[in-house]
C-alpha atoms as a PDB file:
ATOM      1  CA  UNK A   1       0.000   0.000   0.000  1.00  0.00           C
ATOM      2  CA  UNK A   2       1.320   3.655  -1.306  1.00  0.00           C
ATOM      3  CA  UNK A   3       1.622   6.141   1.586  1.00  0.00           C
ATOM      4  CA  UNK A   4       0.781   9.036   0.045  1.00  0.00           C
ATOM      5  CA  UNK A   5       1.376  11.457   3.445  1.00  0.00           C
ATOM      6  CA  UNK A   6       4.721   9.646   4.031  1.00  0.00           C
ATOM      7  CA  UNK A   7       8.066  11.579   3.743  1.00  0.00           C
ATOM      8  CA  UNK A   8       9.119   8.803   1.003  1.00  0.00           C
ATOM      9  CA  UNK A   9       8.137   9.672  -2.725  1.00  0.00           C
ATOM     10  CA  UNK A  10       5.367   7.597  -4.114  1.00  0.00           C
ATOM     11  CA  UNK A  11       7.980   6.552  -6.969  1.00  0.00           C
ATOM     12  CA  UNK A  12      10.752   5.577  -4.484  1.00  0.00           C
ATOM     13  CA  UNK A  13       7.696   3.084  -2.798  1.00  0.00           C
ATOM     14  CA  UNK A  14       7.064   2.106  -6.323  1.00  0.00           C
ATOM     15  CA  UNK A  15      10.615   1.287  -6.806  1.00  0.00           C
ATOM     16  CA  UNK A  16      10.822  -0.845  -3.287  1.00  0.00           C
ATOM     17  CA  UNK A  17       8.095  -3.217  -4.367  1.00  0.00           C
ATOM     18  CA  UNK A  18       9.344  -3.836  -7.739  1.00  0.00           C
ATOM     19  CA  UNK A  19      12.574  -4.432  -6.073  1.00  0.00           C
ATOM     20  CA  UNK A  20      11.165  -7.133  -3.558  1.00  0.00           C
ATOM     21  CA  UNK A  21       9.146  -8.585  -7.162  1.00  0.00           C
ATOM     22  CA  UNK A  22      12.166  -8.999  -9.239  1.00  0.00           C
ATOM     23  CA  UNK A  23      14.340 -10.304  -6.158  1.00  0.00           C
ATOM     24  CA  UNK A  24      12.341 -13.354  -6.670  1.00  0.00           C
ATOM     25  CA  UNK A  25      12.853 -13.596 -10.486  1.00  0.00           C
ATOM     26  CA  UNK A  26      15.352 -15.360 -12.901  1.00  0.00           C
ATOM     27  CA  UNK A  27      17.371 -13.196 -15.214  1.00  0.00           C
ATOM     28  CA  UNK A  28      15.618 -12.444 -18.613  1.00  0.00           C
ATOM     29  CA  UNK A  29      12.223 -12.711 -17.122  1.00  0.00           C
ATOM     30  CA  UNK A  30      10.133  -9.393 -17.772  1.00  0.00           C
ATOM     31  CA  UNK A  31       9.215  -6.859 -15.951  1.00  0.00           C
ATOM     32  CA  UNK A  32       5.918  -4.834 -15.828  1.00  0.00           C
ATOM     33  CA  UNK A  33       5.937  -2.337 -18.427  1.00  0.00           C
ATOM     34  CA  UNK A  34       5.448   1.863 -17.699  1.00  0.00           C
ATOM     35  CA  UNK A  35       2.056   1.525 -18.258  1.00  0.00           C
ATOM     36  CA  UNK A  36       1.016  -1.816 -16.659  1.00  0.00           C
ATOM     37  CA  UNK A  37       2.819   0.113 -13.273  1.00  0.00           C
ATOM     38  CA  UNK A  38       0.729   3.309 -13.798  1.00  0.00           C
ATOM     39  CA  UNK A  39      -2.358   1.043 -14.043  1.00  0.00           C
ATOM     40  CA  UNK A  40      -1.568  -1.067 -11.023  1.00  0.00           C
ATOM     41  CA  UNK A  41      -0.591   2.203  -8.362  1.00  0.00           C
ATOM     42  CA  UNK A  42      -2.715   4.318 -10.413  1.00  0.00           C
ATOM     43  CA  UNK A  43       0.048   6.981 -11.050  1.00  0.00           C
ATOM     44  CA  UNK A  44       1.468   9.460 -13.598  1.00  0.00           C
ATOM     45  CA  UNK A  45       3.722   7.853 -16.387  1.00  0.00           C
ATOM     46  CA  UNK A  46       6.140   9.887 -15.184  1.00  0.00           C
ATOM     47  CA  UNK A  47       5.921   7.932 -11.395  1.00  0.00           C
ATOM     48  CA  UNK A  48       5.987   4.690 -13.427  1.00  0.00           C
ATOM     49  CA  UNK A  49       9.140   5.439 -15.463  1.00  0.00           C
ATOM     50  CA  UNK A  50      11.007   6.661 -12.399  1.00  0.00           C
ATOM     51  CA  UNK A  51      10.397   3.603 -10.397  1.00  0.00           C
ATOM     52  CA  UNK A  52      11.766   1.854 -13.068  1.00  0.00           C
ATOM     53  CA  UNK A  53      14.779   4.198 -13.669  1.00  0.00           C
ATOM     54  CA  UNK A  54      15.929   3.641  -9.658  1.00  0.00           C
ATOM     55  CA  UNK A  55      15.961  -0.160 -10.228  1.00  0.00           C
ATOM     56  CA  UNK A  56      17.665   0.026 -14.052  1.00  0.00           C
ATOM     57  CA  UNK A  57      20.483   2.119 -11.970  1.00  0.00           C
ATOM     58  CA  UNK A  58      20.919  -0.376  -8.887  1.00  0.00           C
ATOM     59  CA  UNK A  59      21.339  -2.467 -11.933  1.00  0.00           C
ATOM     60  CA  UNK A  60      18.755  -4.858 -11.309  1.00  0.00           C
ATOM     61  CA  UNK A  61      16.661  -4.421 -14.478  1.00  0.00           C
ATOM     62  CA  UNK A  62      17.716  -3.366 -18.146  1.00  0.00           C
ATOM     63  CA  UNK A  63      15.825  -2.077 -20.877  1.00  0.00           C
ATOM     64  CA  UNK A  64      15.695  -3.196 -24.672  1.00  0.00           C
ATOM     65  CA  UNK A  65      14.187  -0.382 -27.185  1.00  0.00           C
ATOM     66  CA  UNK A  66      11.235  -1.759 -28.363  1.00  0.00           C
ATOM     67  CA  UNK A  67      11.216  -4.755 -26.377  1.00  0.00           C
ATOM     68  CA  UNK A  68      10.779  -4.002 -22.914  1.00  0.00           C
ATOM     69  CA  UNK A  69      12.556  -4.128 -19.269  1.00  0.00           C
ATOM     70  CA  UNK A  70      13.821  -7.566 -17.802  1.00  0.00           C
ATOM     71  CA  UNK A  71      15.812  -8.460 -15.057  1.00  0.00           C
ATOM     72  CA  UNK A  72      19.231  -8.930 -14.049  1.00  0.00           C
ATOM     73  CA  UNK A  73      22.017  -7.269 -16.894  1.00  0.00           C
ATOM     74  CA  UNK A  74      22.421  -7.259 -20.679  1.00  0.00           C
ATOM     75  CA  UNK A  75      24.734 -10.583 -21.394  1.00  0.00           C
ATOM     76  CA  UNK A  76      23.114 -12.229 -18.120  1.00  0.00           C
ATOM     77  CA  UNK A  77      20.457 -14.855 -19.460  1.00  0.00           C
ATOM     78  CA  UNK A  78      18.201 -15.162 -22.444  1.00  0.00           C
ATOM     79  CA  UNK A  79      15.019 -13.176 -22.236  1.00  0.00           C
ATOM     80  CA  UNK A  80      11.841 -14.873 -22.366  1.00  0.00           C
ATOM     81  CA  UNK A  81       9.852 -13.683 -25.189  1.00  0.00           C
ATOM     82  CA  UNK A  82       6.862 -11.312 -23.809  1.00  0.00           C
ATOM     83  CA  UNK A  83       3.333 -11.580 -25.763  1.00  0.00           C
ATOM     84  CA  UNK A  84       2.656  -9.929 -28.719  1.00  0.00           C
ATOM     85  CA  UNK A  85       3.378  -5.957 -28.782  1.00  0.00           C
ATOM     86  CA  UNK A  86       0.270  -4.121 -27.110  1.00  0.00           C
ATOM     87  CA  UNK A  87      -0.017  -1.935 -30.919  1.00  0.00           C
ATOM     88  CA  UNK A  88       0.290  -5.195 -32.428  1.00  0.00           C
ATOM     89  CA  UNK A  89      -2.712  -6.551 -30.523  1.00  0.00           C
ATOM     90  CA  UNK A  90      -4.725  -4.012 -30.776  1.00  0.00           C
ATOM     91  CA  UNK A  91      -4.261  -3.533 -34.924  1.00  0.00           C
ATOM     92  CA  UNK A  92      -4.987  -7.345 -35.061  1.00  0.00           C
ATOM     93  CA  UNK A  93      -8.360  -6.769 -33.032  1.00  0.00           C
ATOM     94  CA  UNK A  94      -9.406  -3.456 -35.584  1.00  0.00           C
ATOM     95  CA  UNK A  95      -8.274  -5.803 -38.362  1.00  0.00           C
ATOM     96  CA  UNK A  96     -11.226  -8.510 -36.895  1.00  0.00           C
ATOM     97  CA  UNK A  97     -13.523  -6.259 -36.546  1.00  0.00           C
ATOM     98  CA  UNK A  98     -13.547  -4.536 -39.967  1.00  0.00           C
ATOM     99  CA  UNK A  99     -13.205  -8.363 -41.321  1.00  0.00           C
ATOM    100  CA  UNK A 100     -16.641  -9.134 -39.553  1.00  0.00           C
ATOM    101  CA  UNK A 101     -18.235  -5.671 -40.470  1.00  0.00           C
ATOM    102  CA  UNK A 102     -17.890  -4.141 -37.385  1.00  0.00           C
ATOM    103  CA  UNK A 103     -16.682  -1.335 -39.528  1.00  0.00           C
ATOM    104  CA  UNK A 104     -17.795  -0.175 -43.009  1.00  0.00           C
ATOM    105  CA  UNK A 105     -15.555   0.111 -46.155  1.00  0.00           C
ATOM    106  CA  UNK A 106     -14.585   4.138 -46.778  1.00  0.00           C
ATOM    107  CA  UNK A 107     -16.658   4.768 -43.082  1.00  0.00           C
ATOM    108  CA  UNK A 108     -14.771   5.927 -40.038  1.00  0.00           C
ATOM    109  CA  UNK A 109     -13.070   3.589 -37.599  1.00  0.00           C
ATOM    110  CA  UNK A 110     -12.771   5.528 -34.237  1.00  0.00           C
ATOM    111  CA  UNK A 111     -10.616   8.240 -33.739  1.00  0.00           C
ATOM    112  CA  UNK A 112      -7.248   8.307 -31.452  1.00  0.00           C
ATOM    113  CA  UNK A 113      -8.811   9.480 -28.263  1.00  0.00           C
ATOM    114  CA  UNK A 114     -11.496   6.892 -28.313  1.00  0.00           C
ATOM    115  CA  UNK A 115      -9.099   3.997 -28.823  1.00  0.00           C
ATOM    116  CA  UNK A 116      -6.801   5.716 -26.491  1.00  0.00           C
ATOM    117  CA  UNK A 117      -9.606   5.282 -23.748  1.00  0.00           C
ATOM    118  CA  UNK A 118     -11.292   2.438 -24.881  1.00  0.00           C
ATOM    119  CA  UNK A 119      -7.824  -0.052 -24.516  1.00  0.00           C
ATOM    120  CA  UNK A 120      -6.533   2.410 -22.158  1.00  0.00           C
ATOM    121  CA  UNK A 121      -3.397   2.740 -24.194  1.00  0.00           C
ATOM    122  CA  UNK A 122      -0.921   5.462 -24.575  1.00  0.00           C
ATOM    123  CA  UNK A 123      -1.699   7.541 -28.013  1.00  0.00           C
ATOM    124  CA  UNK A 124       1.584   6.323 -29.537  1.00  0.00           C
ATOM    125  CA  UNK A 125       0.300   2.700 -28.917  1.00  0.00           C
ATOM    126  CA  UNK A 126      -2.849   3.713 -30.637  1.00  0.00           C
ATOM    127  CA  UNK A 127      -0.889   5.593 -33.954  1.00  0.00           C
ATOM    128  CA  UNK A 128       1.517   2.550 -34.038  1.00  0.00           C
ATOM    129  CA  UNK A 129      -1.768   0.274 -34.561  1.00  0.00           C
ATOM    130  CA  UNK A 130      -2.995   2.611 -36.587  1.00  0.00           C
ATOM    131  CA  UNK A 131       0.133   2.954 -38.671  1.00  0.00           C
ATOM    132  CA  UNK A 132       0.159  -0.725 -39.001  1.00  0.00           C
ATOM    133  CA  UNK A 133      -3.280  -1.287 -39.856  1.00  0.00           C
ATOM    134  CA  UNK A 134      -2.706   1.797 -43.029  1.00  0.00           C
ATOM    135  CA  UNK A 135       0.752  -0.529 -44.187  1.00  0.00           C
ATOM    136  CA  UNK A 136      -1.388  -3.293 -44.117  1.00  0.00           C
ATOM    137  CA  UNK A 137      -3.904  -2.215 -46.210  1.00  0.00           C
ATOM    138  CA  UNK A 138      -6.618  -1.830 -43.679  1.00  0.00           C
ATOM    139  CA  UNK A 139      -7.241   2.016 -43.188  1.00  0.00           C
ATOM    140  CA  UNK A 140      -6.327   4.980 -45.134  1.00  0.00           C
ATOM    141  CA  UNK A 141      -6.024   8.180 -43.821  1.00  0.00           C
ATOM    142  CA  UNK A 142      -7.620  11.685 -44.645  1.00  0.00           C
ATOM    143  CA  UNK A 143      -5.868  14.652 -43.175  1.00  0.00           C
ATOM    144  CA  UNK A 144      -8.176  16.437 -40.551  1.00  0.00           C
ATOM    145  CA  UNK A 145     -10.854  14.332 -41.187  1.00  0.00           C
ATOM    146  CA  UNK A 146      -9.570  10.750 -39.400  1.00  0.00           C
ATOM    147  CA  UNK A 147      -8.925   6.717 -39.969  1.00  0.00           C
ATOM    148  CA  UNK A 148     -11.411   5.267 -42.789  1.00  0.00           C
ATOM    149  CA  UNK A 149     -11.701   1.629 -43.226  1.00  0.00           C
ATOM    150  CA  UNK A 150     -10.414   0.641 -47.074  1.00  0.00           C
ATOM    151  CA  UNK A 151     -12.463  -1.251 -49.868  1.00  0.00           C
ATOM    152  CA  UNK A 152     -12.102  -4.635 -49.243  1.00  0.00           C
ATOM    153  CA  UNK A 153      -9.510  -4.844 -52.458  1.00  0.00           C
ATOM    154  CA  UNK A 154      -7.215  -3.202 -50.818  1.00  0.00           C
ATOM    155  CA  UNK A 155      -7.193  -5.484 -47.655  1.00  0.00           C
ATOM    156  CA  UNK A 156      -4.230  -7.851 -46.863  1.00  0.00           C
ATOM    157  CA  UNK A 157      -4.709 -11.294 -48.800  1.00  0.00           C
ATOM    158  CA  UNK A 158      -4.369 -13.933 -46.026  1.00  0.00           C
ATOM    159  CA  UNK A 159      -4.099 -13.448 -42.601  1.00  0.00           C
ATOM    160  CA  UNK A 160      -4.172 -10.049 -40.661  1.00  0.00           C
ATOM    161  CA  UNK A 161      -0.495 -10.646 -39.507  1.00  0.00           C
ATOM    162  CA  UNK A 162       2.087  -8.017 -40.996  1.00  0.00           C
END
């Protein structure tokens, strides 16, 4: 539980609990992301990505661009494969959707804020999906108008996967 009177900052508490967590951990095995922290404590992204930057500098945790935080160091141990990118996941589920007729050819899919809030998401999770679902042929874009869902002869031939 977060003392929030305390003289201890919220992300230093933050920090001690994912320390005790990962104590318990192999090397290579992941660790919460930024967002799944903020959604747990209910704090700023900020909060979240300090916590995390204590225990990266105690050198129990390392990062990988585009791949996440694990524990231990670099070299250490193998890292076990996490699930399927979050933007990946949720361009896969618009892809469904507009496959079952959710969504209408040249009609709008919703807009960044709404996806934003609806998978409670970062926006750059939602424009990554978004960008991925336009290079696969799913969406097009109009400038100050929003996401439109393509004629079907421009979707993907096959599966949704990129």
């Amino acid at each position: 539980m977060l003392d929030y009177d305390g003289d201890t900052h919220i992300y230093l508490q933050i920090a001690e609990i994912l320390r005790e967590r990962v104590s318990g951990l192999s090397s290579g095995h992941p660790v919460p992301s930024e967002a799944d922290i903020q959604h747990e404590f209910g704090v700023a992204r900020t909060t979240a990505r300090r916590a995390i930057h204590v225990l990266r500098e105690e050198g129990l945790i390392y990062t990988v661009q585009g791949e996440g935080t694990f524990v231990g160091t670099p070299g250490e141990a193998p890292r076990k494969q996490r699930k399927m990118p979050f933007y990946q996941q949720i361009a896969s589920e618009l892809a469904e959707q507009i496959k079952a007729g959710q969504y209408q050819q040249r009609r709008p899919i919703p807009g960044e804020a709404a996806l934003v809030k609806q998978y409670d998401v970062a926006r750059e999770t939602v424009r990554r999906a978004m960008a991925l679902l336009r290079e696969q042929g799913w969406i097009y874009t109009v400038p100050q108008r929003g996401s439109y869902v393509s004629p079907e002869e421009s979707w993907p031939k096959g599966s949704t996967e990129g």
